[in-house]
N, C-alpha and C. Protein backbone atom coordinates (compact mmCIF):
# COMPACT_ATOMS: atom_id res chain seq x y z
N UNK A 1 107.79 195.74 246.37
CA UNK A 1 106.49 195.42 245.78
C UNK A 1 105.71 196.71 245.56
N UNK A 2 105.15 196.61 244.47
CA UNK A 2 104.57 198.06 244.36
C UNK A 2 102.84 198.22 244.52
N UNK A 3 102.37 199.15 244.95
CA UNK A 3 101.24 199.35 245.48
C UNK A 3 100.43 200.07 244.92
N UNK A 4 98.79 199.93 244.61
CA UNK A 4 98.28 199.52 245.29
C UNK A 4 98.25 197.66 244.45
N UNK A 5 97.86 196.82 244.80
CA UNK A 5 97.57 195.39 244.31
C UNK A 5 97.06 194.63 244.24
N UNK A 6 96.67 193.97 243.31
CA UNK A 6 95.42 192.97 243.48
C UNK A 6 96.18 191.91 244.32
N UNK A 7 94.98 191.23 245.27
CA UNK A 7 95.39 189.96 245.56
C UNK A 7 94.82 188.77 245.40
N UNK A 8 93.61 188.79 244.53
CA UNK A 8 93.32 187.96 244.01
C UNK A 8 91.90 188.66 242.97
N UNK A 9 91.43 188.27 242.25
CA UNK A 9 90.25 187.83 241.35
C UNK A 9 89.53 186.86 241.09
N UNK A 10 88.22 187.18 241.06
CA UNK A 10 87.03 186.09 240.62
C UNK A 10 85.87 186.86 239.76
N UNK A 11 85.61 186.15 238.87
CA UNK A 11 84.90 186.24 237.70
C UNK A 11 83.26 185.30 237.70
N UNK A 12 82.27 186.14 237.70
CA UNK A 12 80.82 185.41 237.60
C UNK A 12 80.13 185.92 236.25
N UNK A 13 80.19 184.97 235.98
CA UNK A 13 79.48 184.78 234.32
C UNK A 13 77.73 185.44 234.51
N UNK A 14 77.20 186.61 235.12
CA UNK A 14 75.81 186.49 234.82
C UNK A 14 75.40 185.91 233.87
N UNK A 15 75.52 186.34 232.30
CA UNK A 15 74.75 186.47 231.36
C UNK A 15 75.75 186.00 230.19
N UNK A 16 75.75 185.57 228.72
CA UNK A 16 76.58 185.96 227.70
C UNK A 16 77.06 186.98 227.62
N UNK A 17 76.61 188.40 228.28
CA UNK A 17 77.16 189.46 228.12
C UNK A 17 77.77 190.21 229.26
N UNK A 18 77.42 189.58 230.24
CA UNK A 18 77.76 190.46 231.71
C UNK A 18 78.53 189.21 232.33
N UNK A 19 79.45 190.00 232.87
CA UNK A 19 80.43 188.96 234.20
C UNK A 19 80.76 189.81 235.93
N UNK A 20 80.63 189.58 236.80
CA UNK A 20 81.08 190.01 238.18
C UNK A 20 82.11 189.82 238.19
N UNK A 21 83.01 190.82 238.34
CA UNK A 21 84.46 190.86 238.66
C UNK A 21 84.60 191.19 240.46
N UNK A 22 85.11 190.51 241.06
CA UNK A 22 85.51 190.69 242.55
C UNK A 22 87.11 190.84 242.26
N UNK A 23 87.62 191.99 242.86
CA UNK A 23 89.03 192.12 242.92
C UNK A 23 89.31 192.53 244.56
N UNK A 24 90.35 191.73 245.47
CA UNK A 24 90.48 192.22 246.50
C UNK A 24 92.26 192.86 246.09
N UNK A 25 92.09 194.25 246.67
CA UNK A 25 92.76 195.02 246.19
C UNK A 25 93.50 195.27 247.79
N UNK A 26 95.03 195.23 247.90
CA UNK A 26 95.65 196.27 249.25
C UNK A 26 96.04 197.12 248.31
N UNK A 27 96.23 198.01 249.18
CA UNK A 27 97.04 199.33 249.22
C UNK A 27 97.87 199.77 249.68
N UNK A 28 98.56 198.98 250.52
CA UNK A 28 99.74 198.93 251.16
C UNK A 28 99.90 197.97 252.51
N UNK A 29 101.34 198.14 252.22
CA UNK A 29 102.05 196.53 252.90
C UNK A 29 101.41 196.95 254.43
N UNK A 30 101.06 195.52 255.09
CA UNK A 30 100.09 195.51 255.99
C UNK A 30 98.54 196.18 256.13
N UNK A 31 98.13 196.54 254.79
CA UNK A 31 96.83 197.16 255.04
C UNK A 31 95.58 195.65 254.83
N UNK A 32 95.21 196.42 255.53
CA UNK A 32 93.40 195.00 255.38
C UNK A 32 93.43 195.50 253.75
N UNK A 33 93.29 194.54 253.15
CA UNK A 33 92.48 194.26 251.72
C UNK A 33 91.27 194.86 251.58
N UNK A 34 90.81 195.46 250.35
CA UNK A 34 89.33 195.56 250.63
C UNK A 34 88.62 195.00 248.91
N UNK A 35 87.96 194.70 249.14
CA UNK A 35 86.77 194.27 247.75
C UNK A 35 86.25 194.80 246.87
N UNK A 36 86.22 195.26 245.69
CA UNK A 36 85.59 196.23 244.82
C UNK A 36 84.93 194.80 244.08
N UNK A 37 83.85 195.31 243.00
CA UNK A 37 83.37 194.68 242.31
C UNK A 37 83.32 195.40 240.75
N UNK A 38 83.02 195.26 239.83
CA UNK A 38 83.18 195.65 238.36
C UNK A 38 82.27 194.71 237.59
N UNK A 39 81.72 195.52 236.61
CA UNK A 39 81.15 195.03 235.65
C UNK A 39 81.79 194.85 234.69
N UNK A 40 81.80 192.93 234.32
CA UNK A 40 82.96 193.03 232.58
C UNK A 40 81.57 192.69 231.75
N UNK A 41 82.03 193.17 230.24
CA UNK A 41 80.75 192.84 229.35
C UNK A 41 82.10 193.69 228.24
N UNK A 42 81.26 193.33 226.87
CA UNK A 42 82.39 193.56 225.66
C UNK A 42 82.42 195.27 225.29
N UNK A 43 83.24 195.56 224.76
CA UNK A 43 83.50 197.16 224.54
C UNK A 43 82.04 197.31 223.93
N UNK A 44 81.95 199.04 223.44
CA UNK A 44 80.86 199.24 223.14
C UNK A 44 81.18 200.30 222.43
N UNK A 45 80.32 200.59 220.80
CA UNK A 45 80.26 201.85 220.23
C UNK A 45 79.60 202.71 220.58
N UNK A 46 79.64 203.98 220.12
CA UNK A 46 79.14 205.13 219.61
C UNK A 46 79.68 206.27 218.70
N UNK A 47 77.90 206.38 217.92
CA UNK A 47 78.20 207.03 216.32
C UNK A 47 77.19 208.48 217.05
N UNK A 48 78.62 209.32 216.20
CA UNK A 48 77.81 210.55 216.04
C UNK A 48 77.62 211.07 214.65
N UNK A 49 76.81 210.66 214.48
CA UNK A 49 77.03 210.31 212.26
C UNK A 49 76.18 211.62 211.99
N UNK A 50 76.17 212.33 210.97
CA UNK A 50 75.97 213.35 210.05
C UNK A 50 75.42 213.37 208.96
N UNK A 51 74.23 213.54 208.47
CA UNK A 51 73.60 213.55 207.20
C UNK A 51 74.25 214.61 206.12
N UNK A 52 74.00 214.12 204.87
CA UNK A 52 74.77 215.79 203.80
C UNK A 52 73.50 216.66 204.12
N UNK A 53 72.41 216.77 204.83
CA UNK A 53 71.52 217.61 205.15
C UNK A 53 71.91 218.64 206.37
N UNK A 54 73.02 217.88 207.17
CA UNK A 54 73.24 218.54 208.31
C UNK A 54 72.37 217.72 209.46
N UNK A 55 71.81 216.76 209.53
CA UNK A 55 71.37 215.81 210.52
C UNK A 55 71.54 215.51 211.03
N UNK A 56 71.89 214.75 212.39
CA UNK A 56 71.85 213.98 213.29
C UNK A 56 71.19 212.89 213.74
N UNK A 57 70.82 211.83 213.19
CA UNK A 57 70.24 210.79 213.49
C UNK A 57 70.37 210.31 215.04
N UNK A 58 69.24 210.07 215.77
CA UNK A 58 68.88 209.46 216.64
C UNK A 58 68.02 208.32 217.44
N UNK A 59 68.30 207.68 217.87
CA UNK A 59 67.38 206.39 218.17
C UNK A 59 66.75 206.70 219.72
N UNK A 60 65.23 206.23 219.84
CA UNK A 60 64.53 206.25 220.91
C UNK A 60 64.48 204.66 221.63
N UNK A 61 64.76 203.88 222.69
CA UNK A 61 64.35 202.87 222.91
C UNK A 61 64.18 202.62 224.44
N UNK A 62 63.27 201.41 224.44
CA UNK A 62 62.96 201.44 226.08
C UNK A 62 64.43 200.76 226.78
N UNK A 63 64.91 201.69 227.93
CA UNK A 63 65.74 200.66 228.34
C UNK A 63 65.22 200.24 229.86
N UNK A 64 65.57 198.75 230.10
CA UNK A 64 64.79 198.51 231.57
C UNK A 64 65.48 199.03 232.64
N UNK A 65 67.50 199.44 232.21
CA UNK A 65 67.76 199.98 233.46
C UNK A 65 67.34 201.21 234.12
N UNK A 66 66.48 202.36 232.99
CA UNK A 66 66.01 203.03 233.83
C UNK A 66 64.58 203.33 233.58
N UNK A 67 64.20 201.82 233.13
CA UNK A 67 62.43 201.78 233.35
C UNK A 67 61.71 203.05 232.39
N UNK A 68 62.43 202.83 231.38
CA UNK A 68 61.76 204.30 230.38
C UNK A 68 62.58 204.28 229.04
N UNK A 69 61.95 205.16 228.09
CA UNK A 69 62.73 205.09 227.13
C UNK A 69 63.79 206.33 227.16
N UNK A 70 64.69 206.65 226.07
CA UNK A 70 65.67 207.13 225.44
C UNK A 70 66.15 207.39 224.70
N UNK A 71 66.26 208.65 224.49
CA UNK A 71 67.11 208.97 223.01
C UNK A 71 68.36 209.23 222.98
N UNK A 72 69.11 208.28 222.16
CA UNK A 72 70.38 208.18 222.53
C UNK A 72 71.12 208.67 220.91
N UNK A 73 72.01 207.89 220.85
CA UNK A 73 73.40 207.86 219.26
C UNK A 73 73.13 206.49 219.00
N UNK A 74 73.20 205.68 217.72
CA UNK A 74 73.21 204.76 217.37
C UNK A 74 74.38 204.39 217.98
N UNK A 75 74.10 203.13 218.53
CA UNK A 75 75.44 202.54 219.30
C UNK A 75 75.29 201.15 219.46
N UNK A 76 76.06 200.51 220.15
CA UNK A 76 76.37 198.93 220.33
C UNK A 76 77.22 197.76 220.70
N UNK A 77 77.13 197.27 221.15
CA UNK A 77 78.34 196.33 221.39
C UNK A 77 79.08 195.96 219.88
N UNK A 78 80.00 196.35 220.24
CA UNK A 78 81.33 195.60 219.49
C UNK A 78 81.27 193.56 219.38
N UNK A 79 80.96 193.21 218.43
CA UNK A 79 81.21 191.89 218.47
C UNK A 79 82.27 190.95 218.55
N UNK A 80 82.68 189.89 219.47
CA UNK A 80 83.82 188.99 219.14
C UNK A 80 84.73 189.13 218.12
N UNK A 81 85.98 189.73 218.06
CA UNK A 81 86.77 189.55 216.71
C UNK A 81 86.01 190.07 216.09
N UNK A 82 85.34 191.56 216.54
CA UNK A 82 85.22 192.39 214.79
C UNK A 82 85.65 193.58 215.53
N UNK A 83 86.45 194.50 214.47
CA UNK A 83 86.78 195.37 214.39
C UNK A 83 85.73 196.58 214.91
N UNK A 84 86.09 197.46 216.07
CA UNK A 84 85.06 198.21 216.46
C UNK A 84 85.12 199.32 215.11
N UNK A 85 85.74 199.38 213.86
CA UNK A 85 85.15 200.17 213.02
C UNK A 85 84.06 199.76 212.11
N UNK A 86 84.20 198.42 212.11
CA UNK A 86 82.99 197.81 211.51
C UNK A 86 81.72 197.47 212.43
N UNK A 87 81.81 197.53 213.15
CA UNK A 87 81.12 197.76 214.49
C UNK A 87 80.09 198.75 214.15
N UNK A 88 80.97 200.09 213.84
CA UNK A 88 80.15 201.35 213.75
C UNK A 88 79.44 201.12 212.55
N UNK A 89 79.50 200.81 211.70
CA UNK A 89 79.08 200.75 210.32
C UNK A 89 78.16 199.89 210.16
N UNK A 90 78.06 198.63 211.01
CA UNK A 90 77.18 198.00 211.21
C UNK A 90 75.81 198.30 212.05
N UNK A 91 76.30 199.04 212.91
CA UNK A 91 75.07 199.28 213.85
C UNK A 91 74.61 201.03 214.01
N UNK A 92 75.22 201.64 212.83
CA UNK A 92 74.62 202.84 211.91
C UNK A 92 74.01 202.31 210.87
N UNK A 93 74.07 201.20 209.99
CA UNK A 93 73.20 200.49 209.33
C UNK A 93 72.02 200.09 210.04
N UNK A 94 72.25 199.42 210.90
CA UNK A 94 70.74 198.44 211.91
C UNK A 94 69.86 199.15 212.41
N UNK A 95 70.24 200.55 213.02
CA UNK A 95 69.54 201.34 213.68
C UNK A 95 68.81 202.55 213.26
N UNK A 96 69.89 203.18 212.15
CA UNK A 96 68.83 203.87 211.41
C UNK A 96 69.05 203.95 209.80
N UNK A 97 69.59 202.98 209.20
CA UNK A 97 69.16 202.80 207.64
C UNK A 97 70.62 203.43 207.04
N UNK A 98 71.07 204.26 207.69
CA UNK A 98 72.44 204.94 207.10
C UNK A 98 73.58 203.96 207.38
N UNK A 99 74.10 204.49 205.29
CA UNK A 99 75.38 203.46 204.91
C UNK A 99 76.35 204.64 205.50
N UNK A 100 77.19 204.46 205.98
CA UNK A 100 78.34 205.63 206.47
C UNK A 100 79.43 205.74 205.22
N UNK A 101 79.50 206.97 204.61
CA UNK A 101 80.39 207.33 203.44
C UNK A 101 82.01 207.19 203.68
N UNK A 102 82.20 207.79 205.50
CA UNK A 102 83.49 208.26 205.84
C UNK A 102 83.39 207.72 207.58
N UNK A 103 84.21 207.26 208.01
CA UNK A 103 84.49 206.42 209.33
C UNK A 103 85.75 207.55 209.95
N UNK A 104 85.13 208.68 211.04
CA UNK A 104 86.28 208.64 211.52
C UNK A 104 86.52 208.55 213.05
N UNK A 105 87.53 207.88 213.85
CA UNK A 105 87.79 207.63 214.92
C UNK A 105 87.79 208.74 215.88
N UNK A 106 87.09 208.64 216.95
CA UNK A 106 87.08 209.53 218.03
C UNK A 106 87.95 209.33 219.09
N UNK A 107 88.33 208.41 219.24
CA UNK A 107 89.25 207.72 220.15
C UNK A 107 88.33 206.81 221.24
N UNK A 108 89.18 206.14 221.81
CA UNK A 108 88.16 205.25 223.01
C UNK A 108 88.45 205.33 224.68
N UNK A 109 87.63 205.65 224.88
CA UNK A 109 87.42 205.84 226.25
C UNK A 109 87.03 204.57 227.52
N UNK A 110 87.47 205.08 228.79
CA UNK A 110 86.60 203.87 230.02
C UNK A 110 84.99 204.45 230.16
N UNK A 111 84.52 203.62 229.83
CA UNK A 111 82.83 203.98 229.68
C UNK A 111 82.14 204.22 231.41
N UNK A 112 82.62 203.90 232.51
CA UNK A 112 82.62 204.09 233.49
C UNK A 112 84.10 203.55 234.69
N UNK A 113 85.03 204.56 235.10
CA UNK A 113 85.78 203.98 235.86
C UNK A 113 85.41 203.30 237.28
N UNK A 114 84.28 203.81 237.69
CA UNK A 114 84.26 203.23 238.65
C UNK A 114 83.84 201.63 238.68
N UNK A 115 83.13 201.25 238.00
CA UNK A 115 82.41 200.11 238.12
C UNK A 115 81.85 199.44 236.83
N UNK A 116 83.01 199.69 235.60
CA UNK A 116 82.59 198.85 234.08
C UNK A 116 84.26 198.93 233.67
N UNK A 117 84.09 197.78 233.43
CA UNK A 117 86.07 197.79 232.97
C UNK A 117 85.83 197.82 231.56
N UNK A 118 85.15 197.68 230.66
CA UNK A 118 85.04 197.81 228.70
C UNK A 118 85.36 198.72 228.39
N UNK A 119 85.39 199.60 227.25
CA UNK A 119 85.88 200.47 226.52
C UNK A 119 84.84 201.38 225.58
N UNK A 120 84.59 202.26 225.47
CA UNK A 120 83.86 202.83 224.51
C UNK A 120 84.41 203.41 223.45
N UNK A 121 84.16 202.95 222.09
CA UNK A 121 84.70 203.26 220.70
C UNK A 121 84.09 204.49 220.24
N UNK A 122 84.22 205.61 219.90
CA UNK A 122 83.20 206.71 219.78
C UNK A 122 83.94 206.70 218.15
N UNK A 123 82.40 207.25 217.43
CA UNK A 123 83.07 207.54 216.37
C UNK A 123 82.58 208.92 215.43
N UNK A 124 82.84 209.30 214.55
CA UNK A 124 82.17 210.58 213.49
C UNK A 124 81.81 209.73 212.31
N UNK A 125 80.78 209.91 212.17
CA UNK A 125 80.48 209.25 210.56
C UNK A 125 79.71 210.20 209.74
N UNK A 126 80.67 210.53 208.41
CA UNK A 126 79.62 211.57 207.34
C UNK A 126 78.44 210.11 207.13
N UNK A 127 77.52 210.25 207.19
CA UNK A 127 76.49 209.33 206.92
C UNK A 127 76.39 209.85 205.42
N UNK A 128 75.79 208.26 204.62
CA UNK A 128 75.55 208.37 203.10
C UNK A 128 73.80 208.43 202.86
N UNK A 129 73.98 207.80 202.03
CA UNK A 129 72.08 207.26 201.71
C UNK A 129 71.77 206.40 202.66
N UNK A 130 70.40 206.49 202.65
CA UNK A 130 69.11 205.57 203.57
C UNK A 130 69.37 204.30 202.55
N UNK A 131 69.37 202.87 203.38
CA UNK A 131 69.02 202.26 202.69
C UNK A 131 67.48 201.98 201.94
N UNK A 132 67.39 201.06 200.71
CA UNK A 132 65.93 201.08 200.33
C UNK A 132 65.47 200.25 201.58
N UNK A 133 63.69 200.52 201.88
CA UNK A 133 63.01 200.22 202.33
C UNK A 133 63.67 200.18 203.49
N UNK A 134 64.37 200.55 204.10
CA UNK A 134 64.86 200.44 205.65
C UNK A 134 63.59 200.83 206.38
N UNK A 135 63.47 199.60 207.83
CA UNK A 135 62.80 199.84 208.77
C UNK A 135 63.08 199.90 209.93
N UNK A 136 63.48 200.48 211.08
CA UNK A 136 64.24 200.21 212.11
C UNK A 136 63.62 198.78 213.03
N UNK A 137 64.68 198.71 213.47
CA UNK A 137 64.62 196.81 214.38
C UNK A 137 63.62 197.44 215.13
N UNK A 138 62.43 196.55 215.75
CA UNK A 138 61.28 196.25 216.51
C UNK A 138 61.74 197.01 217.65
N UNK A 139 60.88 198.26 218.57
CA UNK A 139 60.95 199.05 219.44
C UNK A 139 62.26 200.22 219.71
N UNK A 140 62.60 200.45 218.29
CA UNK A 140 63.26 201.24 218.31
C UNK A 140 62.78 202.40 217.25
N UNK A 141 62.68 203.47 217.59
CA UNK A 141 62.10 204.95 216.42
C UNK A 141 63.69 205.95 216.23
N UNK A 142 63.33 205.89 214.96
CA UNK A 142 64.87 206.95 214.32
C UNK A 142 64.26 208.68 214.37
N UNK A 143 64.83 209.45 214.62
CA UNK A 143 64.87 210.59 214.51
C UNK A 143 65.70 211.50 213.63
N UNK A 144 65.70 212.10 213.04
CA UNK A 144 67.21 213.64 212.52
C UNK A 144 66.55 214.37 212.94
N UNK A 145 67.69 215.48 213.75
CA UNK A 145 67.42 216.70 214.31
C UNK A 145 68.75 217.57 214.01
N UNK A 146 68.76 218.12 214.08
CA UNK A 146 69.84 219.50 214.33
C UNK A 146 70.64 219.46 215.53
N UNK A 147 71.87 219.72 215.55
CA UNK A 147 72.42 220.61 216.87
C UNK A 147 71.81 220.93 217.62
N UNK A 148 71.27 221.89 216.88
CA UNK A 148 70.65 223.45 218.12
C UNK A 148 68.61 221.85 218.54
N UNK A 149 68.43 221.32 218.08
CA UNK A 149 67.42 220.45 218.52
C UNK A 149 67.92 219.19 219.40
N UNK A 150 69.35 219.12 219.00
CA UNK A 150 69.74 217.99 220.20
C UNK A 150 70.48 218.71 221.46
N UNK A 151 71.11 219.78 221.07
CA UNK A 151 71.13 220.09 222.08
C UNK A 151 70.30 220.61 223.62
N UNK A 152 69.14 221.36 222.77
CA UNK A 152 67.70 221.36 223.46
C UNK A 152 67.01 220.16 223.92
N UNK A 153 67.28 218.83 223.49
CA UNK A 153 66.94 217.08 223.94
C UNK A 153 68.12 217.20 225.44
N UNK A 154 69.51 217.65 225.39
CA UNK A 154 70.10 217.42 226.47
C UNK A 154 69.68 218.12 227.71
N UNK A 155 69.39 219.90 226.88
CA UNK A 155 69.58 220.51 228.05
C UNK A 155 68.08 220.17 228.54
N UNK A 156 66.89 219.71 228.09
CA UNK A 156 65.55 219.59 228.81
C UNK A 156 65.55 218.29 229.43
N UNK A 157 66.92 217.71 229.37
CA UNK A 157 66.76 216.16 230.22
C UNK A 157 66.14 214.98 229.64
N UNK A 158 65.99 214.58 228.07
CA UNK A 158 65.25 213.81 227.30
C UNK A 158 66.82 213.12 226.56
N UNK A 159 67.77 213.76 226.47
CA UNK A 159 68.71 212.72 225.92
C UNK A 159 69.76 212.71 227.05
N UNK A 160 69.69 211.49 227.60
CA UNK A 160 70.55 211.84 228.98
C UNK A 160 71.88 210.81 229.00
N UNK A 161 72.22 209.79 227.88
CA UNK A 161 73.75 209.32 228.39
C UNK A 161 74.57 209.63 228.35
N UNK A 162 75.64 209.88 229.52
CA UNK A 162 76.24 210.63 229.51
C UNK A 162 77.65 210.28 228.51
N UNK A 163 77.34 208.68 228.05
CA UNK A 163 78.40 208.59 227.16
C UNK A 163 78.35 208.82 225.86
N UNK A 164 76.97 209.31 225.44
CA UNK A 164 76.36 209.72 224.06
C UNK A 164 77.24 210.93 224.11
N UNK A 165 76.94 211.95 225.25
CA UNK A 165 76.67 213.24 225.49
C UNK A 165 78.97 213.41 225.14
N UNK A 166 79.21 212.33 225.82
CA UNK A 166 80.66 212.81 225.57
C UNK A 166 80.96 212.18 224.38
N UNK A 167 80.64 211.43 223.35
CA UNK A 167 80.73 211.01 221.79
C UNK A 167 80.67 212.67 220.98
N UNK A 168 79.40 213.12 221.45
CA UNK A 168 79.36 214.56 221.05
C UNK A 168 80.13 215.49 221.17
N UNK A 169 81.05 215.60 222.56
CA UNK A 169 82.11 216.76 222.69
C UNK A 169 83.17 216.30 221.53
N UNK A 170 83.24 214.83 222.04
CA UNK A 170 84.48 214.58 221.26
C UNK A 170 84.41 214.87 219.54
N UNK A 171 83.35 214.91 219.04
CA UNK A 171 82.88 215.31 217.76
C UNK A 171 83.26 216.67 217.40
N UNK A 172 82.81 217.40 218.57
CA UNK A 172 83.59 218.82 218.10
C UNK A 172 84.52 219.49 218.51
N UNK A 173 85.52 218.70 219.45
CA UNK A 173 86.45 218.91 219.75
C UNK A 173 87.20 218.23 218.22
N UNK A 174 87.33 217.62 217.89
CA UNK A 174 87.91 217.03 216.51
C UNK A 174 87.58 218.00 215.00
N UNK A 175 86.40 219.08 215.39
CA UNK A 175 86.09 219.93 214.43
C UNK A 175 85.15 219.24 213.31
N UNK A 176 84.54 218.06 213.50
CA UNK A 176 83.42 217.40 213.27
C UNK A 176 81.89 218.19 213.39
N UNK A 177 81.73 219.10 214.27
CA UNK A 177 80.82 218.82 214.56
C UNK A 177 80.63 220.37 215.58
N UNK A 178 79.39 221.53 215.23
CA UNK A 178 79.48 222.44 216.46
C UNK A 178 78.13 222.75 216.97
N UNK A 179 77.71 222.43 218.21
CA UNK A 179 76.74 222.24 219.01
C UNK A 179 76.93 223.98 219.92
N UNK A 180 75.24 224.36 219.05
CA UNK A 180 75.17 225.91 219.37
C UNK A 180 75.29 225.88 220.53
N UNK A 181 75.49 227.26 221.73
CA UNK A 181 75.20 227.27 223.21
C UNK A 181 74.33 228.24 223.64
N UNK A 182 73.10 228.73 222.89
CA UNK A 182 72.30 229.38 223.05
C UNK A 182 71.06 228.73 222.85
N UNK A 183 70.47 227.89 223.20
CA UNK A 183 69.37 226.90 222.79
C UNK A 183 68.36 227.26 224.26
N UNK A 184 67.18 227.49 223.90
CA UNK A 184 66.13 227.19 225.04
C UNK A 184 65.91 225.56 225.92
N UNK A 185 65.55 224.98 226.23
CA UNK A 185 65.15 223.81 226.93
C UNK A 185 63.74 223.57 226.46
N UNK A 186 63.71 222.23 226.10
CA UNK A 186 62.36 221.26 226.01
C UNK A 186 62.26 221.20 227.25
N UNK A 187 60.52 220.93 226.95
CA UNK A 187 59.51 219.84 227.86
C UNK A 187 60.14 218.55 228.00
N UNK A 188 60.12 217.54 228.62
CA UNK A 188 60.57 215.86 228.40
C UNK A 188 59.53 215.38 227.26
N UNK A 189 60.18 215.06 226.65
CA UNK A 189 59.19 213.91 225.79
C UNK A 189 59.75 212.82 226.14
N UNK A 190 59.49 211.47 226.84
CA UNK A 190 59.22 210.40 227.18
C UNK A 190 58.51 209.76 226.51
């Protein structure tokens, strides 16, 4: 029998979107079992999309898990049976008005191993035109900045997820994308 192993699972539905995973896990023959827990909820995007200006579009919004707002990457849950590339295209549309010209895959990652079993879809998008009259969805503000200005959002502690922050390596590790390393630090804007 091979080790380590589940020995059983249970699943709690919080929400439509969140479930409690209990897994009692051994690790070897005769060991006490022990309990982990996990968060299931559906994969999730992120766009590191590109204006022909050289832009970076960004979204500000309140989130309650850490009681404040954020400037993050247009991102989102992946819906039931849709394609996380349409995913991206959809919720680079919703969030800040940009039709995406060119879709390209970043690859997908565990968005947290310790304690979220979903997937994160990262992606590069040459962004196209604004749509007409675009307004962003209710409590959310769009931004374009630069590199050398988002990177100054990371290093002053104002754009802080860390799965945005790795959408971005992966951007220029792919040659997408090059984030100066000589930048001063912001104030927080909150």
């Amino acid at each position: 029998m091979k080790y380590p192993r589940i020995r059983s699972r249970r699943t709690t539905a919080v929400s439509p979107w969140v479930s409690l995973v209990a897994r009692e896990v051994e690790f070897s023959r005769g060991a006490a079992p022990q309990i982990y827990h996990a968060i299931e909820q559906p994969d999730y995007i992120s766009i590191v999309a590109l204006t022909r200006a050289g832009k970076i579009p960004i979204v500000r919004q309140y989130r309650p898990a850490l009681e404040a707002y954020s400037w993050e990457l247009p991102a989102g849950l992946v819906d039931a049976g849709e394609d996380p590339a349409q995913s991206c295209r959809r919720e680079l549309l919703e969030e800040t008005g940009f039709r995406a010209r060119a879709v390209h895959a970043l690859g997908d990652n565990s968005a947290c191993t310790g304690r979220l079993n979903n997937r994160i879809h990262n992606f590069f998008v040459a962004a196209g035109e604004r749509a007409n009259g675009f307004k962003p969805e209710p409590g959310i503000s769009v931004k374009l900045v630069s590199p050398a200005e988002l990177v100054r959002l990371i290093r002053g502690g104002v754009f802080v997820s860390q799965l945005h922050i790795g959408a971005l390596l992966l951007a220029e590790l792919n040659g997408f994308l090059t984030l100066p390393r000589n930048t001063r630090a912001v104030r927080k804007q909150r």
